[in-house]
PDB file of N, CA and C in Angstrom:
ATOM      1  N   UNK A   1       0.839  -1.209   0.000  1.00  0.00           N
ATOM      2  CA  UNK A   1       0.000   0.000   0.000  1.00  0.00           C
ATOM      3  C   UNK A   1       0.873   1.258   0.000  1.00  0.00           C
ATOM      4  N   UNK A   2       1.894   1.300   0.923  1.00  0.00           N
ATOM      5  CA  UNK A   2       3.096   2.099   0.449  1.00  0.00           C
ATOM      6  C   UNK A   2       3.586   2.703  -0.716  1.00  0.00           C
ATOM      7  N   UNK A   3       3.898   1.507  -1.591  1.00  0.00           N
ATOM      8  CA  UNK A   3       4.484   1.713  -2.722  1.00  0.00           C
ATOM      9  C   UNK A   3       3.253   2.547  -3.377  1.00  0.00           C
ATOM     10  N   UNK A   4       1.819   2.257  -3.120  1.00  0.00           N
ATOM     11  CA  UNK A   4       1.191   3.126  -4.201  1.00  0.00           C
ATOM     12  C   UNK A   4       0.806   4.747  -3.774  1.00  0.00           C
ATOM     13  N   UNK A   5       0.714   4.445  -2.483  1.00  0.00           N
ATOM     14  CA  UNK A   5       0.865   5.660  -2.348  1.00  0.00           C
ATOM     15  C   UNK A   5       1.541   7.274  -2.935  1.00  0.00           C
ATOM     16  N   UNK A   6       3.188   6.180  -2.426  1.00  0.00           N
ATOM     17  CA  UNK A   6       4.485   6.967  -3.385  1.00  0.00           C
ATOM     18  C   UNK A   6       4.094   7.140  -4.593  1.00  0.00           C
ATOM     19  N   UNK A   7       3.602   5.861  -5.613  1.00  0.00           N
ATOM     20  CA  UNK A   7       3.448   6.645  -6.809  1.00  0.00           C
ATOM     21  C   UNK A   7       1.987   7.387  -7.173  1.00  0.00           C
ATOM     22  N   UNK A   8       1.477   7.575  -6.218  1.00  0.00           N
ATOM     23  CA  UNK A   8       0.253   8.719  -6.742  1.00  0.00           C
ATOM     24  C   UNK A   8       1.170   9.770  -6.305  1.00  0.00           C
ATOM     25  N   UNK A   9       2.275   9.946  -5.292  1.00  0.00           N
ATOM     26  CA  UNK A   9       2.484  11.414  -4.776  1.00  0.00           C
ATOM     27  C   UNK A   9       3.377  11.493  -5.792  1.00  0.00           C
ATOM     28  N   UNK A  10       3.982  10.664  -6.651  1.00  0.00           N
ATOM     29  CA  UNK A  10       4.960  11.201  -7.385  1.00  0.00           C
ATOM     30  C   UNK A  10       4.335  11.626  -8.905  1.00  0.00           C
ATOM     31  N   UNK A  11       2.956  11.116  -9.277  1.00  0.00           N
ATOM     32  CA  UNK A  11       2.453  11.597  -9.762  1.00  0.00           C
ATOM     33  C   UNK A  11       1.740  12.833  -9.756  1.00  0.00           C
ATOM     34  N   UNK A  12       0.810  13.291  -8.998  1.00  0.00           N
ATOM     35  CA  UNK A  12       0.817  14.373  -8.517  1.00  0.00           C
ATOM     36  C   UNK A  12       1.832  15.608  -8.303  1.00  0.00           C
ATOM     37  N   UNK A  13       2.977  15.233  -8.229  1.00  0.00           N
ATOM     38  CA  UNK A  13       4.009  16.221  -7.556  1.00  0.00           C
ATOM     39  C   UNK A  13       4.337  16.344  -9.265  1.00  0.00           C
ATOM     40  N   UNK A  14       4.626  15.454 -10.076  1.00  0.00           N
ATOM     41  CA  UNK A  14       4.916  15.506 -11.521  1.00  0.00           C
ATOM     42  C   UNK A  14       4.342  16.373 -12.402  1.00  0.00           C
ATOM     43  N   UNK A  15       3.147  16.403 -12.254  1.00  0.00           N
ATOM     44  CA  UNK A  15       1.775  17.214 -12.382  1.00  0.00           C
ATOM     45  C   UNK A  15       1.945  18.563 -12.007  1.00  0.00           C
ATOM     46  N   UNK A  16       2.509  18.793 -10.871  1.00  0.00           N
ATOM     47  CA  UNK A  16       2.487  20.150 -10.148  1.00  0.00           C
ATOM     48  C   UNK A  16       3.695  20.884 -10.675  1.00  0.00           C
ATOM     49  N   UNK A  17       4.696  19.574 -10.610  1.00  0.00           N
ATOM     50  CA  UNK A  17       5.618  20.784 -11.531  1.00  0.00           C
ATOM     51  C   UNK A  17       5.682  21.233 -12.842  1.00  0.00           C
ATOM     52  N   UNK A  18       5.257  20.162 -13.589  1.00  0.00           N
ATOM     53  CA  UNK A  18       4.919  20.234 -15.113  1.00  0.00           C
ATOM     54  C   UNK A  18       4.200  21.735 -15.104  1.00  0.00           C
ATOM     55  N   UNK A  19       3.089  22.145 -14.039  1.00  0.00           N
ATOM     56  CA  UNK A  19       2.113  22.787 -14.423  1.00  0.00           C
ATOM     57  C   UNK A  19       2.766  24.491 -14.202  1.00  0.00           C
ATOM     58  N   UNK A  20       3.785  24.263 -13.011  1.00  0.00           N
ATOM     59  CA  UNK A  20       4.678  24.778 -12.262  1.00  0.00           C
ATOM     60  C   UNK A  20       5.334  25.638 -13.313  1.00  0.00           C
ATOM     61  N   UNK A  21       6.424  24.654 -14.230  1.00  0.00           N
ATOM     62  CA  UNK A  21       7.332  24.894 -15.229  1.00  0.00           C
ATOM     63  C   UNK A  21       6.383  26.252 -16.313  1.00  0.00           C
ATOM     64  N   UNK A  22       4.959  25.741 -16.940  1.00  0.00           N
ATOM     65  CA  UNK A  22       4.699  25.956 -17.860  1.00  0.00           C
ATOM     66  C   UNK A  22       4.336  27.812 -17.418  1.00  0.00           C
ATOM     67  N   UNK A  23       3.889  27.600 -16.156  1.00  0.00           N
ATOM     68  CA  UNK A  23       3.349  28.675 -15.467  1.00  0.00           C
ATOM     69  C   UNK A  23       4.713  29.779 -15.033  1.00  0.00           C
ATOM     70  N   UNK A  24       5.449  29.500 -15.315  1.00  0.00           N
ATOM     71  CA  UNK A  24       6.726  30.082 -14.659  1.00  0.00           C
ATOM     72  C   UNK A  24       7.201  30.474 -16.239  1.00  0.00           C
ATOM     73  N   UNK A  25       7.326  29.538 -16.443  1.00  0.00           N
ATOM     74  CA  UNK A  25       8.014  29.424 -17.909  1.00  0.00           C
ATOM     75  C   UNK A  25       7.774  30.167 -19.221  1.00  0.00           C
TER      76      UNK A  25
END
């Protein structure tokens, strides 16, 4: 259950910066 956790937060966090980058960028 761990492991999926991590990968929703690393999805999410992926997401945020992607959105991050474009918004900055």
């Amino acid at each position: 259950m761990e492991i999926e956790i991590r990968r929703q937060w690393k999805f999410v966090a992926e997401n945020i910066i992607n959105t991050g980058l474009c918004f900055f960028g």
